[in-house]
Structure formats: C-alpha cells, structure tokens
N, C-alpha and C. Protein backbone atom coordinates (compact mmCIF):
# COMPACT_ATOMS: atom_id res chain seq x y z
N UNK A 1 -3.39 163.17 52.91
CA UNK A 1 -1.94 163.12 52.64
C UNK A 1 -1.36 161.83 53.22
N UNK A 2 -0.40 161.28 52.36
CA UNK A 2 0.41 160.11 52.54
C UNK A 2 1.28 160.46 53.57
N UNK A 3 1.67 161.48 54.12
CA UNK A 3 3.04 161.43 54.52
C UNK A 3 2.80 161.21 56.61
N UNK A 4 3.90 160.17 56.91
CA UNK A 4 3.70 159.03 58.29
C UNK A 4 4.98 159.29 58.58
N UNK A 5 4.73 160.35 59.86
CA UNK A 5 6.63 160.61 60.48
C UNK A 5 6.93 159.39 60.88
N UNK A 6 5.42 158.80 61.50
CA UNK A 6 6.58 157.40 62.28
C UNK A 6 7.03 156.11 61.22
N UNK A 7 6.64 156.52 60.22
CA UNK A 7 6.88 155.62 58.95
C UNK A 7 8.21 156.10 58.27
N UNK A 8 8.54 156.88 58.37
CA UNK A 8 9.78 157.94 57.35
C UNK A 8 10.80 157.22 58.41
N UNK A 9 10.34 157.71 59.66
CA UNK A 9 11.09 157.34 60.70
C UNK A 9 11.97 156.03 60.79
N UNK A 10 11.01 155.17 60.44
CA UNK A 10 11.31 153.76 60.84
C UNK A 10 11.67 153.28 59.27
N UNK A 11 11.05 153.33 58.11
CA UNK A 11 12.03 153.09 56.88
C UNK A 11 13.12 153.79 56.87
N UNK A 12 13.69 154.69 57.31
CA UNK A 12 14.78 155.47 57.44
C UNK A 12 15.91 154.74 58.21
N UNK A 13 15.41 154.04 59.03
CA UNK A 13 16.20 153.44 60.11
C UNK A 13 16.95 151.63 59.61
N UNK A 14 15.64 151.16 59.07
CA UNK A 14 16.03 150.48 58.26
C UNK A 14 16.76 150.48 57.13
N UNK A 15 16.24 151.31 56.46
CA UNK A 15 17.60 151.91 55.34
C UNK A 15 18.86 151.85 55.62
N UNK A 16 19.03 152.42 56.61
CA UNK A 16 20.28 153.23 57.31
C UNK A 16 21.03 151.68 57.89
N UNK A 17 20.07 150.64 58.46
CA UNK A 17 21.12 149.15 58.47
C UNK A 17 21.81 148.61 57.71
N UNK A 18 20.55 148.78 56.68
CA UNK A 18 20.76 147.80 55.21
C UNK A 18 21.97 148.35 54.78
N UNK A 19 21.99 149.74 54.55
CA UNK A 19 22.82 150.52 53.46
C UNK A 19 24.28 150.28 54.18
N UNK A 20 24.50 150.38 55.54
CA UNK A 20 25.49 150.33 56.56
C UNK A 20 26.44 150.87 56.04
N UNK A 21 26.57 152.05 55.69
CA UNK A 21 27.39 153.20 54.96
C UNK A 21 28.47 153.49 56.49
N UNK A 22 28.04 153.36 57.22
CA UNK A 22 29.36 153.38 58.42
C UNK A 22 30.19 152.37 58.49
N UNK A 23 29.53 151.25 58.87
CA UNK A 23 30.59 149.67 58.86
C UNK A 23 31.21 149.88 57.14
N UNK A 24 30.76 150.83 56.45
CA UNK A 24 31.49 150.92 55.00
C UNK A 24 32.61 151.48 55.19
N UNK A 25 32.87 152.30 55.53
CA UNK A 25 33.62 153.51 56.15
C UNK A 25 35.39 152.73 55.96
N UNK A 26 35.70 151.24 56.25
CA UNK A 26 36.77 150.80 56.14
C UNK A 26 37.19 150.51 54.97
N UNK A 27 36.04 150.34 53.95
CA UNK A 27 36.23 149.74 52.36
C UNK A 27 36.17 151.10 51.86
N UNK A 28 35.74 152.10 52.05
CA UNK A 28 35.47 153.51 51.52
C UNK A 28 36.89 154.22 51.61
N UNK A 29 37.97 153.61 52.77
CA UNK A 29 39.25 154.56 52.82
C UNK A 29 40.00 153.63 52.23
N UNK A 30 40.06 152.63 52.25
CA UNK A 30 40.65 151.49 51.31
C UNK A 30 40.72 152.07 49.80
N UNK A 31 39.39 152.11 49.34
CA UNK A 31 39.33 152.53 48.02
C UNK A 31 40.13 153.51 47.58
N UNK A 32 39.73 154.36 48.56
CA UNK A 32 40.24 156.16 48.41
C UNK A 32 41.67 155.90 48.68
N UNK A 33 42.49 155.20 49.08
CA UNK A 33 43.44 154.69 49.34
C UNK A 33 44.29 154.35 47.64
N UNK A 34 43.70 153.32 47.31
CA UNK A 34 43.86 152.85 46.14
C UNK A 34 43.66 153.78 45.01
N UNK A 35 42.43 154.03 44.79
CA UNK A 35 42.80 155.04 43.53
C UNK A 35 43.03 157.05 43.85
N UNK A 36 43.24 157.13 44.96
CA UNK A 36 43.17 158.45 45.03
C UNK A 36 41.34 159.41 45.51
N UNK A 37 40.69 159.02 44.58
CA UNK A 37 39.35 160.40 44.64
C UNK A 37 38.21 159.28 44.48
N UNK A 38 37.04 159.57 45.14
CA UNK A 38 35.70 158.57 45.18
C UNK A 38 35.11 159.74 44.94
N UNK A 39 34.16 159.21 43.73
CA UNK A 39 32.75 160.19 43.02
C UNK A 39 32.16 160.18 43.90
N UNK A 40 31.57 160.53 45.12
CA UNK A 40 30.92 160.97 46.13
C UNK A 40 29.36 161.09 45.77
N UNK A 41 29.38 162.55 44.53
CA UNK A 41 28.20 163.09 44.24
C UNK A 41 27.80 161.54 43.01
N UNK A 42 28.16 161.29 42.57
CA UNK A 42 27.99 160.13 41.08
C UNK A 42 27.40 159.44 41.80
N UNK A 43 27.90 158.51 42.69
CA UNK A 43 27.68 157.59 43.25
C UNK A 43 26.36 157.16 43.72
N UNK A 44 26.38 158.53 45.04
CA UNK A 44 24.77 159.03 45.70
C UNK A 44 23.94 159.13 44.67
N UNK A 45 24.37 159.73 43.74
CA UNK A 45 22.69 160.06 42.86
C UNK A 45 22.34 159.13 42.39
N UNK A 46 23.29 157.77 41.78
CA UNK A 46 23.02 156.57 40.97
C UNK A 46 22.01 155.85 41.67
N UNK A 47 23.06 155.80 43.34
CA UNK A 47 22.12 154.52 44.31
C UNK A 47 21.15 155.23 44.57
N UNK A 48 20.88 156.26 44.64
CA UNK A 48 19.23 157.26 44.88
C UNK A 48 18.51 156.52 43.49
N UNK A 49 18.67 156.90 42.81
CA UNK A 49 18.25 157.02 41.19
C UNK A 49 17.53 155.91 41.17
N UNK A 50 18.86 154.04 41.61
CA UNK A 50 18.18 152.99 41.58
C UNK A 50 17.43 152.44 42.55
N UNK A 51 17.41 152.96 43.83
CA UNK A 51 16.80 152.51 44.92
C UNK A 51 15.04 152.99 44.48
N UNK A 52 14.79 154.65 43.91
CA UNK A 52 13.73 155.24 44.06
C UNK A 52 12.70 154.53 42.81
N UNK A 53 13.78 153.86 41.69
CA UNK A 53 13.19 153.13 40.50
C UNK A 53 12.59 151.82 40.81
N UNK A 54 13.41 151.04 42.18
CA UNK A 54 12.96 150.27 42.87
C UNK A 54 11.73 150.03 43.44
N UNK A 55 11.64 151.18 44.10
CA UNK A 55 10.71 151.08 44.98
C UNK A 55 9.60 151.29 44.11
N UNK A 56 9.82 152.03 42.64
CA UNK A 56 8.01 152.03 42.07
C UNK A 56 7.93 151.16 40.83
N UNK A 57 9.03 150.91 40.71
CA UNK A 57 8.54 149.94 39.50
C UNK A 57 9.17 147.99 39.98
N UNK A 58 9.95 147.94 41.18
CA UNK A 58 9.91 146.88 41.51
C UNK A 58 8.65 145.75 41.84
N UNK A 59 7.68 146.57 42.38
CA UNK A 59 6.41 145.24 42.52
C UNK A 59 5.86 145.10 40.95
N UNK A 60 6.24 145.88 40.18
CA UNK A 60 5.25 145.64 38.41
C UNK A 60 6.18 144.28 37.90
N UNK A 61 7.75 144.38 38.36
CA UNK A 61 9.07 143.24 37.88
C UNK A 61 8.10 141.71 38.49
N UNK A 62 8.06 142.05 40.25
CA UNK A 62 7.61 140.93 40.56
C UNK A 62 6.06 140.49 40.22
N UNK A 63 5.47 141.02 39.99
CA UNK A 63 3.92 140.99 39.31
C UNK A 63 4.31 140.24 37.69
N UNK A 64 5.41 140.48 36.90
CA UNK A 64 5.45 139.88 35.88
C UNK A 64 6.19 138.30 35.65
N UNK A 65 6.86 138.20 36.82
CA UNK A 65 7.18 136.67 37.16
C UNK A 65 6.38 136.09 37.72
N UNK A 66 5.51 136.86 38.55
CA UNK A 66 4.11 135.88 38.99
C UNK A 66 4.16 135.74 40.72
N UNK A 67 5.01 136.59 41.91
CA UNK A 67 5.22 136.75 42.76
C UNK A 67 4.36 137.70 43.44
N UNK A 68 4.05 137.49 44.64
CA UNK A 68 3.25 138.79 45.48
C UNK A 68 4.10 139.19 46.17
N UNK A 69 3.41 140.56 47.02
CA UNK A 69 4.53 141.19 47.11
C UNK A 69 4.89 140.24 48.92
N UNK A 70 3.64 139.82 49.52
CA UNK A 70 4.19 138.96 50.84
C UNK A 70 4.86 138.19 50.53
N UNK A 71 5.08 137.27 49.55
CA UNK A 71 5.94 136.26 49.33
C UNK A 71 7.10 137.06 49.59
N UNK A 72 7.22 137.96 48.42
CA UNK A 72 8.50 138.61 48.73
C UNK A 72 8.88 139.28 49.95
N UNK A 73 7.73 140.02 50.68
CA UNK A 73 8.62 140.24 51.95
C UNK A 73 9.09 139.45 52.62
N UNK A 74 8.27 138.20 52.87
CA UNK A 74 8.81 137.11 53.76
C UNK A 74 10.21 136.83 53.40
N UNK A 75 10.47 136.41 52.16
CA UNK A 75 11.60 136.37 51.53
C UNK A 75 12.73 137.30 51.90
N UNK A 76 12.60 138.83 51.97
CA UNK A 76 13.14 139.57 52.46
C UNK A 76 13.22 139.71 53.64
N UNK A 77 12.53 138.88 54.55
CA UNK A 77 13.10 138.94 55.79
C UNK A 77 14.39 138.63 56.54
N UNK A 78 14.42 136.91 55.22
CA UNK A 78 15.35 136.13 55.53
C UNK A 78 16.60 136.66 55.46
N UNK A 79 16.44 137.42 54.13
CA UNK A 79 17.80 138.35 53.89
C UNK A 79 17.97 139.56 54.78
N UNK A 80 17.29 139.98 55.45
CA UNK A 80 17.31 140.84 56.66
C UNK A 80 17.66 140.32 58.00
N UNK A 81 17.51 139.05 58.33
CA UNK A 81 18.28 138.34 59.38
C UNK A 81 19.44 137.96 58.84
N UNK A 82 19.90 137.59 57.71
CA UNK A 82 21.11 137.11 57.58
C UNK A 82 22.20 138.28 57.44
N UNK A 83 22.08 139.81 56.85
CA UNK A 83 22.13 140.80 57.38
C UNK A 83 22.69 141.33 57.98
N UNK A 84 21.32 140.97 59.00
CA UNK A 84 21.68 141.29 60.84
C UNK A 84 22.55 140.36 61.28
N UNK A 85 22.46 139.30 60.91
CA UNK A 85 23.64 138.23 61.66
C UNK A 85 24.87 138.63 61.29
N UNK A 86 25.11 139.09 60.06
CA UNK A 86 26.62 139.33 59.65
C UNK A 86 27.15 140.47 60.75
N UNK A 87 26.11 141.97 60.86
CA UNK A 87 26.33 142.82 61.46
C UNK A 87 26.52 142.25 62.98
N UNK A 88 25.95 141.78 63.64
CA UNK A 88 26.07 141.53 64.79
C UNK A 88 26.92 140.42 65.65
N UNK A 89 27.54 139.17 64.23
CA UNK A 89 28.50 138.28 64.99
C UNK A 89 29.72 138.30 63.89
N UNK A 90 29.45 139.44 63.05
CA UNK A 90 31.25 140.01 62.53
C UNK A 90 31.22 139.26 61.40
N UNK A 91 30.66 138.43 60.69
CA UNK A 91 31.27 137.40 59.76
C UNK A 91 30.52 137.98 58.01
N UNK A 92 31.39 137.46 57.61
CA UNK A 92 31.11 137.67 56.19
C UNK A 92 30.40 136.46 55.14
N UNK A 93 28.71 137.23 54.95
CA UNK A 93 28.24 135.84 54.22
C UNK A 93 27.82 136.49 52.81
N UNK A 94 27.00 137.77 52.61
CA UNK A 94 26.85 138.36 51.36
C UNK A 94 27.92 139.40 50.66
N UNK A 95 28.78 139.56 51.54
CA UNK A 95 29.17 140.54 51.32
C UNK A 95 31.09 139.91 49.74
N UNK A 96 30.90 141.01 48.93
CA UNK A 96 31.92 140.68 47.57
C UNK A 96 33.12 141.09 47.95
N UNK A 97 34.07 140.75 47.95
CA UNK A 97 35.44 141.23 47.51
C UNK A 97 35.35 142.94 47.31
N UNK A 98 36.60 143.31 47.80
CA UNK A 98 36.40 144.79 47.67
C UNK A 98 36.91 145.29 46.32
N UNK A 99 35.64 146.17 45.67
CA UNK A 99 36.47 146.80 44.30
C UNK A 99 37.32 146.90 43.95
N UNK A 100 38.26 147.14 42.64
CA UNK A 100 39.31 147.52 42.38
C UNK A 100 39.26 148.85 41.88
N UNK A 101 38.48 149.35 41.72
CA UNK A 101 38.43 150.88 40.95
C UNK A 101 37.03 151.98 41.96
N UNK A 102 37.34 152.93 42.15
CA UNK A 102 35.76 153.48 43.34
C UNK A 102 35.49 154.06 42.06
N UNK A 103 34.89 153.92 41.31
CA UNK A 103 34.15 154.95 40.24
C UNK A 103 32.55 154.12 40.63
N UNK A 104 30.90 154.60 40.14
CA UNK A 104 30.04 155.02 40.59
C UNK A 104 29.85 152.81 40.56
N UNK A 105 30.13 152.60 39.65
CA UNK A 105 29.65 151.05 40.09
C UNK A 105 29.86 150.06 41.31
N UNK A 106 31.23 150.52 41.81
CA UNK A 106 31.23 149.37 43.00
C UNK A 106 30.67 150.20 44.23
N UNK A 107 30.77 151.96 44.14
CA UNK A 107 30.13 152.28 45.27
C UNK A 107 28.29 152.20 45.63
N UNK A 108 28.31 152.81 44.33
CA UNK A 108 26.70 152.83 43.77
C UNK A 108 25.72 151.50 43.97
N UNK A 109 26.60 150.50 43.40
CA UNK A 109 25.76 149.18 43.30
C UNK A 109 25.80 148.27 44.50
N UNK A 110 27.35 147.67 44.55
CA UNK A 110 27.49 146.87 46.02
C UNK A 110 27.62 147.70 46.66
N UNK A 111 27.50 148.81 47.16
CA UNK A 111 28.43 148.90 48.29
C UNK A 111 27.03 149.86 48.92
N UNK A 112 26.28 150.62 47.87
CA UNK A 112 25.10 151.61 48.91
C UNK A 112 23.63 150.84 48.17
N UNK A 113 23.67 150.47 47.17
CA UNK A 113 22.17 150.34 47.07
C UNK A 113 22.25 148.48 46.27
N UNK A 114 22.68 147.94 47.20
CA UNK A 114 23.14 146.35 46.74
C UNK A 114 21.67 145.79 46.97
N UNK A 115 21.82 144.30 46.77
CA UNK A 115 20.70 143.65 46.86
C UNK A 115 20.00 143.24 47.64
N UNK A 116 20.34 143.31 49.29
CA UNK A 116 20.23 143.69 50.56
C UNK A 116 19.02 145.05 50.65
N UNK A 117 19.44 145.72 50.23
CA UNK A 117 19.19 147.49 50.06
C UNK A 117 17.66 147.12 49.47
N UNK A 118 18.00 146.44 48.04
CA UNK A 118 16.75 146.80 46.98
C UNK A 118 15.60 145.78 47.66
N UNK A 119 15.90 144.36 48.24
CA UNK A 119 14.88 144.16 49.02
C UNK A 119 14.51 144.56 49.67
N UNK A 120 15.20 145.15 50.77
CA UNK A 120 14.40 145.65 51.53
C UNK A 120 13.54 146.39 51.17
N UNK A 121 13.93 147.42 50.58
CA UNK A 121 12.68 148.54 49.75
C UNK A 121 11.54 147.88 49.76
N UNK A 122 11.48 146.45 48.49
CA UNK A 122 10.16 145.90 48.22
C UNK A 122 9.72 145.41 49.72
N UNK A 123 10.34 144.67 50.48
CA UNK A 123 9.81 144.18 51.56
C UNK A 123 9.22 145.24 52.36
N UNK A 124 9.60 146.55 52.90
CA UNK A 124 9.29 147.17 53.56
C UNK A 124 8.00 148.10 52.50
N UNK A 125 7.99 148.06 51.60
CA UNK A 125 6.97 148.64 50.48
C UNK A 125 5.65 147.90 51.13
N UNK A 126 5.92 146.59 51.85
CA UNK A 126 4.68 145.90 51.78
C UNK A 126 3.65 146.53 53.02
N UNK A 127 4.46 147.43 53.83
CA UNK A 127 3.57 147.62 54.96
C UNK A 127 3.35 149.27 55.17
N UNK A 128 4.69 150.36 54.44
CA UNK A 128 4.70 151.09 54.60
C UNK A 128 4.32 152.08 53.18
N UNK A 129 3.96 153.06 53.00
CA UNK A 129 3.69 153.68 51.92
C UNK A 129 4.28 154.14 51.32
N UNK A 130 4.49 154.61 49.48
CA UNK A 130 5.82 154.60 48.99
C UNK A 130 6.26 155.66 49.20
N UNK A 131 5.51 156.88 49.36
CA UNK A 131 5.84 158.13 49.81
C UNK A 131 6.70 158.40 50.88
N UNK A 132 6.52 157.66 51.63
CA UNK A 132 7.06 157.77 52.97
C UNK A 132 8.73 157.13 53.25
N UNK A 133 8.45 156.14 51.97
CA UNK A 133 9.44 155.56 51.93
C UNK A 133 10.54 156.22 51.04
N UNK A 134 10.11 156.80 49.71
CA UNK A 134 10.78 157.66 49.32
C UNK A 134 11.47 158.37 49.77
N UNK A 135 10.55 159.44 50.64
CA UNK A 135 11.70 160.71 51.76
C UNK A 135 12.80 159.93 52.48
N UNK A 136 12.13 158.38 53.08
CA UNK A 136 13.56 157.52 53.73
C UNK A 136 14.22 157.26 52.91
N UNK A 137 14.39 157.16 51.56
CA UNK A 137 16.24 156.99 50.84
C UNK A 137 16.36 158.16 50.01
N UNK A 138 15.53 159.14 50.31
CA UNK A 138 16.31 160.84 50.14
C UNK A 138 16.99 160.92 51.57
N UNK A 139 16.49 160.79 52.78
CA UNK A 139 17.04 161.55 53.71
C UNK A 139 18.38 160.51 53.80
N UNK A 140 18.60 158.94 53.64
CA UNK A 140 19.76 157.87 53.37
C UNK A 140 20.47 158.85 52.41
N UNK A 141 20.34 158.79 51.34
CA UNK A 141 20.98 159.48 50.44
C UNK A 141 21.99 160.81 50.89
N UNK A 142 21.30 161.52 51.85
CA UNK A 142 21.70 162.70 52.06
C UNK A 142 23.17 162.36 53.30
N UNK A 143 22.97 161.32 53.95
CA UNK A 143 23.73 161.05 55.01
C UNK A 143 24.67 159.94 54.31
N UNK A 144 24.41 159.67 53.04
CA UNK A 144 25.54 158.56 52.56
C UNK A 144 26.54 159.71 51.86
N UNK A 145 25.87 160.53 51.57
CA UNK A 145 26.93 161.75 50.38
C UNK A 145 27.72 161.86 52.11
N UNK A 146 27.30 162.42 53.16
CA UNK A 146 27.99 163.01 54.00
C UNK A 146 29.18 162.52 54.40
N UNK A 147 28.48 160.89 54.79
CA UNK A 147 29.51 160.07 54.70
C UNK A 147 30.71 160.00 54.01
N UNK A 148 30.42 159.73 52.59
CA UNK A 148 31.30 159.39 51.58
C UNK A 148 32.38 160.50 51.61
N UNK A 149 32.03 162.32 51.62
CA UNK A 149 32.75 163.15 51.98
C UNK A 149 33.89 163.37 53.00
N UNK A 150 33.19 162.98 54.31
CA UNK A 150 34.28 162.65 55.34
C UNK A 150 34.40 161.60 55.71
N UNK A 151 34.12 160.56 55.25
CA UNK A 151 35.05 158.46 55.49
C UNK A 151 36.09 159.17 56.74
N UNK A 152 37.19 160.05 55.93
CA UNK A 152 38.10 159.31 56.80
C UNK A 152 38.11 160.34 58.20
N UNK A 153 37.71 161.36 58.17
CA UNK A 153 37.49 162.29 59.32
C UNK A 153 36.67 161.76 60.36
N UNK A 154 35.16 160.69 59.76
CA UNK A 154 34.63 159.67 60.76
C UNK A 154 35.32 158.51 61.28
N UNK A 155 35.96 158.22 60.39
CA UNK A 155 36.78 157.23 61.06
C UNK A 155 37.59 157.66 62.24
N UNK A 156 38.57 158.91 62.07
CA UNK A 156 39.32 159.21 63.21
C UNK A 156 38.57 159.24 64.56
N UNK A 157 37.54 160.08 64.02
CA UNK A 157 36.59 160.77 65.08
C UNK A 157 36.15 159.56 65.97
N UNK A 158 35.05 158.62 65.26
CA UNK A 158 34.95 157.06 65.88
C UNK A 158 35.46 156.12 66.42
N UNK A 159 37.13 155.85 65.70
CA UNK A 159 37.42 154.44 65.77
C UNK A 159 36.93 153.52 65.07
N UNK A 160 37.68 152.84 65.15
CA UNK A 160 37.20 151.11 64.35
C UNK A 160 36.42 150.54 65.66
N UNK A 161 36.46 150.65 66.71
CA UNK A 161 35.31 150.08 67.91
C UNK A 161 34.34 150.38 67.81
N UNK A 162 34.31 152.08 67.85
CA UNK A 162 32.94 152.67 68.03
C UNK A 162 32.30 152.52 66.58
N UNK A 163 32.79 152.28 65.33
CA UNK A 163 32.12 151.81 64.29
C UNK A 163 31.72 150.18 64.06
N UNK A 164 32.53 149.15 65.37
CA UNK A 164 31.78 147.34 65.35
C UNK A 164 30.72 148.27 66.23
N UNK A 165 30.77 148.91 67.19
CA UNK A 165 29.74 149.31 67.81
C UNK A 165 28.40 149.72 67.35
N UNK A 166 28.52 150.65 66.64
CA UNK A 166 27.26 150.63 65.44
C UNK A 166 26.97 149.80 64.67
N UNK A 167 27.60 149.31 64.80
CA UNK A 167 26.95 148.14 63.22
C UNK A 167 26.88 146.86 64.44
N UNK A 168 26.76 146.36 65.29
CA UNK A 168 26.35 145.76 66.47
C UNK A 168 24.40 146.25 66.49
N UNK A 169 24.79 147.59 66.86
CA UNK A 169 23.79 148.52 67.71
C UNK A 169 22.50 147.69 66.31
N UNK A 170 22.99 148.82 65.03
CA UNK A 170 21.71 148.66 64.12
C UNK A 170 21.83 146.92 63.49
N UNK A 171 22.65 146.01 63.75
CA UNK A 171 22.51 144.58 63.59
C UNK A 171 20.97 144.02 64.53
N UNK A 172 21.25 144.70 65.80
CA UNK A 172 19.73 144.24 66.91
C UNK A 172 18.41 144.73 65.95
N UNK A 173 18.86 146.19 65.26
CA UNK A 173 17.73 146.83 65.49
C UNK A 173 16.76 146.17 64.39
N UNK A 174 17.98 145.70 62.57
CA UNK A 174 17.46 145.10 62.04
C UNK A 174 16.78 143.74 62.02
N UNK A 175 17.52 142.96 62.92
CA UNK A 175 17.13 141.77 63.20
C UNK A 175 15.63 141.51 64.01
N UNK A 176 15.54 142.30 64.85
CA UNK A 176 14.08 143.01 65.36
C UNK A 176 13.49 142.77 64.33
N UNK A 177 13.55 144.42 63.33
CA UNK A 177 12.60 144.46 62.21
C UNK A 177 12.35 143.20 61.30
N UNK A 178 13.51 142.38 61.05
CA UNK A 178 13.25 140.84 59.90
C UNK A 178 12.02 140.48 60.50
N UNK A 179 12.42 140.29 62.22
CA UNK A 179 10.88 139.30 63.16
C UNK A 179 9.76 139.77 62.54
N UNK A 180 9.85 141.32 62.83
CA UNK A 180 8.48 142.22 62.75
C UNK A 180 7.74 141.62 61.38
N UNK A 181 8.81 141.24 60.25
CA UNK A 181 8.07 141.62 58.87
C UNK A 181 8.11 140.17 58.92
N UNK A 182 8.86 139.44 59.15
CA UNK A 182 8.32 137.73 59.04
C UNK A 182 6.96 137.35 59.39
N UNK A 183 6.88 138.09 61.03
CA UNK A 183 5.11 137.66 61.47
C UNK A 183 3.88 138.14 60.84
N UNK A 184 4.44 139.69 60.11
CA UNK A 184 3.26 140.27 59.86
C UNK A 184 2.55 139.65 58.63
N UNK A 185 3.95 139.42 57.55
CA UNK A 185 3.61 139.09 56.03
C UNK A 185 2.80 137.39 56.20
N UNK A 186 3.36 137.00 57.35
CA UNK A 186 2.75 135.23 57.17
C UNK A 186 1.68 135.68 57.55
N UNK A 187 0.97 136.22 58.61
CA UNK A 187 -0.37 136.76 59.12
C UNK A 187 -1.42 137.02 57.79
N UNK A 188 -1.08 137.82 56.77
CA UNK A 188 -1.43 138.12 55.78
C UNK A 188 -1.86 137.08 55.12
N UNK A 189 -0.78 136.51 54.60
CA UNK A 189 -1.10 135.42 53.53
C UNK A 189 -1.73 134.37 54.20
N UNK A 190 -1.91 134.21 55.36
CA UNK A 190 -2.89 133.30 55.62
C UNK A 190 -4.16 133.26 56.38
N UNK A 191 -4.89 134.62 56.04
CA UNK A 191 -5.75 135.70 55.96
C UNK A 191 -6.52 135.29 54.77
C-alpha cells in the first residue's frame, strides 16, 4: 500500500501554505461583502476537481512540451520562495486584483487552487506519491469549505494579527520546504 502518514502529513501542510485560505479570509469577507452569498460548496469542488486533475494528468502536459518533472520542481521551488516571501515580509508580488463577482471562478481559480497551488502539486508529485497526495487536497479541500463557511466568524475569533500571524508562521514553514525541494531535485538531475 501507497498510503505515507508522514507524507499526507507534510503535502497537507504544504497545501495548506500554498492555498493560504486564512490570509484569504480578508478578500473572502470583502467579496461576501460585495455581492452578498459565496458558492462555498461550487467553489471547493471545482478547486478539488482541478487540483486532483492536476496532479494526474499534469506530468503527461509536461511530458508533451518536453519538460521533466525535476526541471519542474526546481522551477517550483522558485515559486515557493517567492510565495513564502510574500507571506512572510507582507508584500504583494503574484497575487491579482480582487474579484468583482465571488461566483466559482475567482474563488475556485485565483483564490484556492491558483498557479502557486497547481505547482506545487507537480513539484511536490516529484518526491511524494500521488496517493498520498491526493488525501492532502481532500483533507485542504475539507478545511477550505470550512473556511469559506465561517470567513467571517474566523475572522472575529482571530483578528487581523493573529491571521499576519499565520501566514508569517506557514511563510517559514514554506520557505523551508522551497530549500528542501531546491536541494533535493538538483541532487537528482545531476545524478
């Protein structure tokens, strides 16, 4: 059997940076603000839907442009430190303009399973197994619906501190992981 707690574990964790469905939490009441009601359930199932299509048919995409998959993690590292840098010194470098409408595209696409998100998948595909990785953006999935449900009840509960605080916290944790997958994938390819 495929299945690696300390693997679920740790793609889970990563997920959970990338996706940063908490530091969302300010654009999520904004929205809900603006038009009234956020598809909650739409949303989750889309970015599930495209993250899980990702993860098994993304290395066949890069196999047909002529890419491996270390190239690409390395690649994805970079975008995993830059990331982490946003999370951890506040500034805005990937991140779009906030929607004008919350229906399943701006939550679904930028906002839970963006291009941040879908690399990582492939990058972290390169070391961890897909199975394992799977259950990590079911169990994401399950904590982004939660999210999306109570935005603004977490917010009270948190603060806007204790939410730079998290997204601080998992900014270290990802920036860690970029190192981890930078050294391992160059190790490889020059193997």
């Amino acid at each position: 059997m495929y299945l690696n707690w300390k693997e679920i574990f740790t793609a889970s964790m990563v997920l959970f940076a990338v996706i940063d469905i908490v530091g969302s939490i300010p654009v999520i009441i904004d929205l809900r603000k603006k038009v009234g009601h956020i598809q909650s359930e739409k949303a989750t199932i889309v970015a599930g839907i495209l993250m899980l299509a990702f993860l098994f048919i993304g290395e066949s995409i890069l196999k047909l442009v002529g890419i491996d998959v270390q190239s690409f993690a390395i690649a994805g590292s970079f975008i995993l430190f830059f990331l982490a840098m946003e999370m951890i010194l506040g500034i805005h470098i990937f991140k779009d303009d906030a929607p004008e409408t919350a229906s399943v595209v701006p939550l679904a696409f930028p906002l839970i399973a963006g291009a941040g998100t879908l690399t990582t998948i492939l990058t972290i595909r390169a070391e961890y197994h897909p199975v394992n990785i799977a259950i990590a953006i079911l169990l994401n999935m399950i904590f982004v619906y939660i999210v999306l449900k109570s935005s603004s009840r977490i917010e009270k509960m948190i603060g806007k501190s204790g939410i730079s605080i998290i997204r601080k916290v998992f900014g270290i944790v990802l920036l860690a992981i970029a190192v981890k997958l930078f050294v391992s994938n160059m190790r490889l390819m020059f193997q």
